[in-house]
C-alpha atoms as a PDB file:
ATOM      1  CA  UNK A   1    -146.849  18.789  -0.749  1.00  0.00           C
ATOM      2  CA  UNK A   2    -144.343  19.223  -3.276  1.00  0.00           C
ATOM      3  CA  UNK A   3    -140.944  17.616  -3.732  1.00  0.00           C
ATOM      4  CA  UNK A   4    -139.160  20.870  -2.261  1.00  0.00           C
ATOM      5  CA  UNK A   5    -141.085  21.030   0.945  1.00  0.00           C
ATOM      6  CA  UNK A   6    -140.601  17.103   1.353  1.00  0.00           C
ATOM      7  CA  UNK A   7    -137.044  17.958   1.432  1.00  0.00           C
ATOM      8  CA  UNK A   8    -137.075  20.854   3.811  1.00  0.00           C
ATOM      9  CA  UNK A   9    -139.755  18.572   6.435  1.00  0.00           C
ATOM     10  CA  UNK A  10    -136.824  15.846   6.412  1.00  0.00           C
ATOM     11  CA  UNK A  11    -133.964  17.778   6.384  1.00  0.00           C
ATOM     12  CA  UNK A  12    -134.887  20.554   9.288  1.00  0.00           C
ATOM     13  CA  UNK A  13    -133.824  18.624  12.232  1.00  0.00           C
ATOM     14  CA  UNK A  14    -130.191  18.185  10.453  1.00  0.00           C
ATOM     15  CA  UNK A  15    -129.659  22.137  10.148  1.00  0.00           C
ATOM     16  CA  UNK A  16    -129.394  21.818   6.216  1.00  0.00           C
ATOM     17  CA  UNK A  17    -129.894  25.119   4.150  1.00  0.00           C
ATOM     18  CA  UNK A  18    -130.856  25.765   1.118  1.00  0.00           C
ATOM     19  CA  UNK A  19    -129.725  27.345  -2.030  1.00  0.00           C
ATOM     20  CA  UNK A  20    -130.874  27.432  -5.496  1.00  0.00           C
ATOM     21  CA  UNK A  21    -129.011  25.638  -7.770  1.00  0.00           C
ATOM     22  CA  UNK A  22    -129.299  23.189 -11.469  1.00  0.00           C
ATOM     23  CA  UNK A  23    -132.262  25.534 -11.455  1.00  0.00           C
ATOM     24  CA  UNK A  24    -133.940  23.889  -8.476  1.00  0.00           C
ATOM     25  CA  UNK A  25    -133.296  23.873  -4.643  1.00  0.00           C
ATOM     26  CA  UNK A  26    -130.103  22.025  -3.157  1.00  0.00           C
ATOM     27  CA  UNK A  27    -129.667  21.600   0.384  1.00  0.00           C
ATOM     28  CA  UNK A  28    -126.334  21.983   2.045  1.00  0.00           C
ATOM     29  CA  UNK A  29    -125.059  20.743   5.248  1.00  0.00           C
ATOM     30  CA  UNK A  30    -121.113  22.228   6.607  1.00  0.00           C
ATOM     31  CA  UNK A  31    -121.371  23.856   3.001  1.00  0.00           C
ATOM     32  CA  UNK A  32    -121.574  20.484   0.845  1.00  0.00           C
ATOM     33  CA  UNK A  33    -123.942  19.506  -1.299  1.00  0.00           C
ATOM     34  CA  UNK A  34    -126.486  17.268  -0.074  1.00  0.00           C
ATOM     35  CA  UNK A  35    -129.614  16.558  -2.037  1.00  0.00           C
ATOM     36  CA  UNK A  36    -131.643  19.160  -4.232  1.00  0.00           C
ATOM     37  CA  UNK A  37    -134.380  19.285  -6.603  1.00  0.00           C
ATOM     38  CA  UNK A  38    -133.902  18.827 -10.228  1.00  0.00           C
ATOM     39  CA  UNK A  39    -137.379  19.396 -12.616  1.00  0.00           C
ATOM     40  CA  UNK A  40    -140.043  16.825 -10.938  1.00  0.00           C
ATOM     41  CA  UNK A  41    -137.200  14.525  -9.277  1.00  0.00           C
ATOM     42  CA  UNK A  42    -133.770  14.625  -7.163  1.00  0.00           C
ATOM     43  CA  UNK A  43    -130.113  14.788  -7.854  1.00  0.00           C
ATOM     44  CA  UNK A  44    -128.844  13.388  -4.382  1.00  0.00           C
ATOM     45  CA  UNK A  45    -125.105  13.088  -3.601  1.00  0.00           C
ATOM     46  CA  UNK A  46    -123.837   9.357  -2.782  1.00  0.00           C
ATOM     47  CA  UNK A  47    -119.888   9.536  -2.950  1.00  0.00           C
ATOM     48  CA  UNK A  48    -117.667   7.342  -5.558  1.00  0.00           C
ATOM     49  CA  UNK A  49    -118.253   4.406  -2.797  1.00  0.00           C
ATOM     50  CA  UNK A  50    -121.858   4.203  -2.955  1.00  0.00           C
ATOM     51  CA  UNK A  51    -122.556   5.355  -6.704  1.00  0.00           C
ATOM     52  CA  UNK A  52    -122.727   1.900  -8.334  1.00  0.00           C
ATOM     53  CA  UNK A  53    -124.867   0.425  -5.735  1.00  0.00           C
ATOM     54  CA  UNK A  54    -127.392   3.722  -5.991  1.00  0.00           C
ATOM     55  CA  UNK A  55    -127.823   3.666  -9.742  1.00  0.00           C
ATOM     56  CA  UNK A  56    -129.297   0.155  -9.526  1.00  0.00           C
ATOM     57  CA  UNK A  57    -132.143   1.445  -7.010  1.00  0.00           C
ATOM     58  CA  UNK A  58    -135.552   2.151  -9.105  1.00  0.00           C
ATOM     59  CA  UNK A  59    -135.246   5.761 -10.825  1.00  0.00           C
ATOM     60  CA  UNK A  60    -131.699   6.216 -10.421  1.00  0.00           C
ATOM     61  CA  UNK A  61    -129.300   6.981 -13.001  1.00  0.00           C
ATOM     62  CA  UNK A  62    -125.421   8.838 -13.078  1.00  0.00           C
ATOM     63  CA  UNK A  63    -125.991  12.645 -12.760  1.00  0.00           C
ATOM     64  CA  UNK A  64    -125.143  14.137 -15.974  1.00  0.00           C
ATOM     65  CA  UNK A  65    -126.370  17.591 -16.854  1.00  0.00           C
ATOM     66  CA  UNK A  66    -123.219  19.321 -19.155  1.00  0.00           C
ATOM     67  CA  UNK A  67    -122.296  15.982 -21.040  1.00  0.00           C
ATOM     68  CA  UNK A  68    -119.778  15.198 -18.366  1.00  0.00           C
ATOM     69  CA  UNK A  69    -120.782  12.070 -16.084  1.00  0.00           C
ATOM     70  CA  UNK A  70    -120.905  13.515 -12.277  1.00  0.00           C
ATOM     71  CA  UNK A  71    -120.007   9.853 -10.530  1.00  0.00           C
ATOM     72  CA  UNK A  72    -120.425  10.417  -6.852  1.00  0.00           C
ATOM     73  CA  UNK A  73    -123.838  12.357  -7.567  1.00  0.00           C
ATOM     74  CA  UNK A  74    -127.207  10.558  -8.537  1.00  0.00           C
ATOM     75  CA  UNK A  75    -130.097  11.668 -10.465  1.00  0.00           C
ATOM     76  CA  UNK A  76    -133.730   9.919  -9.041  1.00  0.00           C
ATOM     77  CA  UNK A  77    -137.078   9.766 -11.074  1.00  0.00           C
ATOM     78  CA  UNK A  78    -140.101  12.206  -9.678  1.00  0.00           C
ATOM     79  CA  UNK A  79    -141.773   8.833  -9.326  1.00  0.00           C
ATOM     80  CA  UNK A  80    -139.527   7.197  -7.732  1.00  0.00           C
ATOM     81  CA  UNK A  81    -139.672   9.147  -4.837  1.00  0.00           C
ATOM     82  CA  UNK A  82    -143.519   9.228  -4.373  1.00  0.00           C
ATOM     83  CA  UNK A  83    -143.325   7.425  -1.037  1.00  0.00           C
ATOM     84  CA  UNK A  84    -142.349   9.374   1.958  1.00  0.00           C
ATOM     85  CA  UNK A  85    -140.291   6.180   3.218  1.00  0.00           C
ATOM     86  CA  UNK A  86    -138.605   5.946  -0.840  1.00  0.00           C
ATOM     87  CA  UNK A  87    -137.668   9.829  -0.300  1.00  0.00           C
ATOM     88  CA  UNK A  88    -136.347   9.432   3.034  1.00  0.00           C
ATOM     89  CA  UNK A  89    -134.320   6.257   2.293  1.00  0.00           C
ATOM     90  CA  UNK A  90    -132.524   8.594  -0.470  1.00  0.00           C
ATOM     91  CA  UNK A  91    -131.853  11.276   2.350  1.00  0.00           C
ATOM     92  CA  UNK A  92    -130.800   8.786   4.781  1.00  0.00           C
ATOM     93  CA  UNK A  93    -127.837   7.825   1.992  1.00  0.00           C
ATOM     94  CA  UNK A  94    -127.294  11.598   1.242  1.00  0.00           C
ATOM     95  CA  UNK A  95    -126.738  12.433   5.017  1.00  0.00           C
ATOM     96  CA  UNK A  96    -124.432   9.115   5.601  1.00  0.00           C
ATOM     97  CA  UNK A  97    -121.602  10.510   2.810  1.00  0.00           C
ATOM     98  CA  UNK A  98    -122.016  14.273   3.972  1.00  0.00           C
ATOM     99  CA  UNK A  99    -121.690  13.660   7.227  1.00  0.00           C
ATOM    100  CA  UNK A 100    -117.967  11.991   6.549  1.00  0.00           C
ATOM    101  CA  UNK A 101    -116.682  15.618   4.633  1.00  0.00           C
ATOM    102  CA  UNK A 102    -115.146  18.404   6.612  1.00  0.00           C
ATOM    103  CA  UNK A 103    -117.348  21.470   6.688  1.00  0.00           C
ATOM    104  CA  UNK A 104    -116.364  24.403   4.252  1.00  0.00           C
ATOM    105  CA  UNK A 105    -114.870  27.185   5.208  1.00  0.00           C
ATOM    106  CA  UNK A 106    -117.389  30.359   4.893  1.00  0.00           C
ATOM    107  CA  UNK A 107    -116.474  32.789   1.767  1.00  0.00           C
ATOM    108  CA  UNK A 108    -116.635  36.286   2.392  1.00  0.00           C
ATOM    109  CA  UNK A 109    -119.680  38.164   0.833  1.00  0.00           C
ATOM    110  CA  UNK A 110    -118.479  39.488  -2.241  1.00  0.00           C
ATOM    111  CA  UNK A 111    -119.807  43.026  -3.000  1.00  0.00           C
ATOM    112  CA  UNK A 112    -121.664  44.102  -5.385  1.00  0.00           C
ATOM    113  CA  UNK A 113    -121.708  47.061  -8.078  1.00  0.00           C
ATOM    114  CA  UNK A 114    -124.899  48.202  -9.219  1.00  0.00           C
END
């Protein structure tokens, strides 16, 4: 099973959806980032409060993808996450700072020219 569908298993019973993104799959909960697929491992989103304590878990290093340092956001090894209960430990942390932000308000759908 791969990394994606992992996600979507654990994440169905908390209403998440999902939306491409960092050119992989991020799932969104009240409109905020949650946790998404990044190549063969995870960018997960921790908060400022938890971000030092995540980076020294196996794997886990700042997310940085433009040269600018995302602190708040985490990026996890593939292998790191091989183990259902490893994977699931990272949600658990995802879901815990999530579930403290208001939900976003939905934007209009813009139209489109063709």
């Amino acid at each position: 099973m791969s990394l994606d569908q992992r996600l979507r298993q654990l994440l169905a019973p908390h209403g998440a959806e999902s939306k491409r993104m960092f050119g992989g799959t991020c799932f969104l909960i009240g409109g905020n980032m949650l946790i998404g697929t990044l190549k063969d491992g995870l960018i997960v989103r921790v908060g400022k409060e938890a971000h030092g304590k995540a980076i020294g878990r196996k794997g886990a290093r700042t997310f940085d993808m433009t040269g600018r340092p995302m602190e708040g956001f985490v990026s996890v090894d593939g292998d790191a996450v091989k183990s259902d209960a490893a994977l699931r430990q990272w949600v658990d942390l995802a879901l815990a700072f999530v579930h403290t932000l208001p939900p976003k308000a939905k934007k209009p759908a813009k139209d489109r020219k063709r």
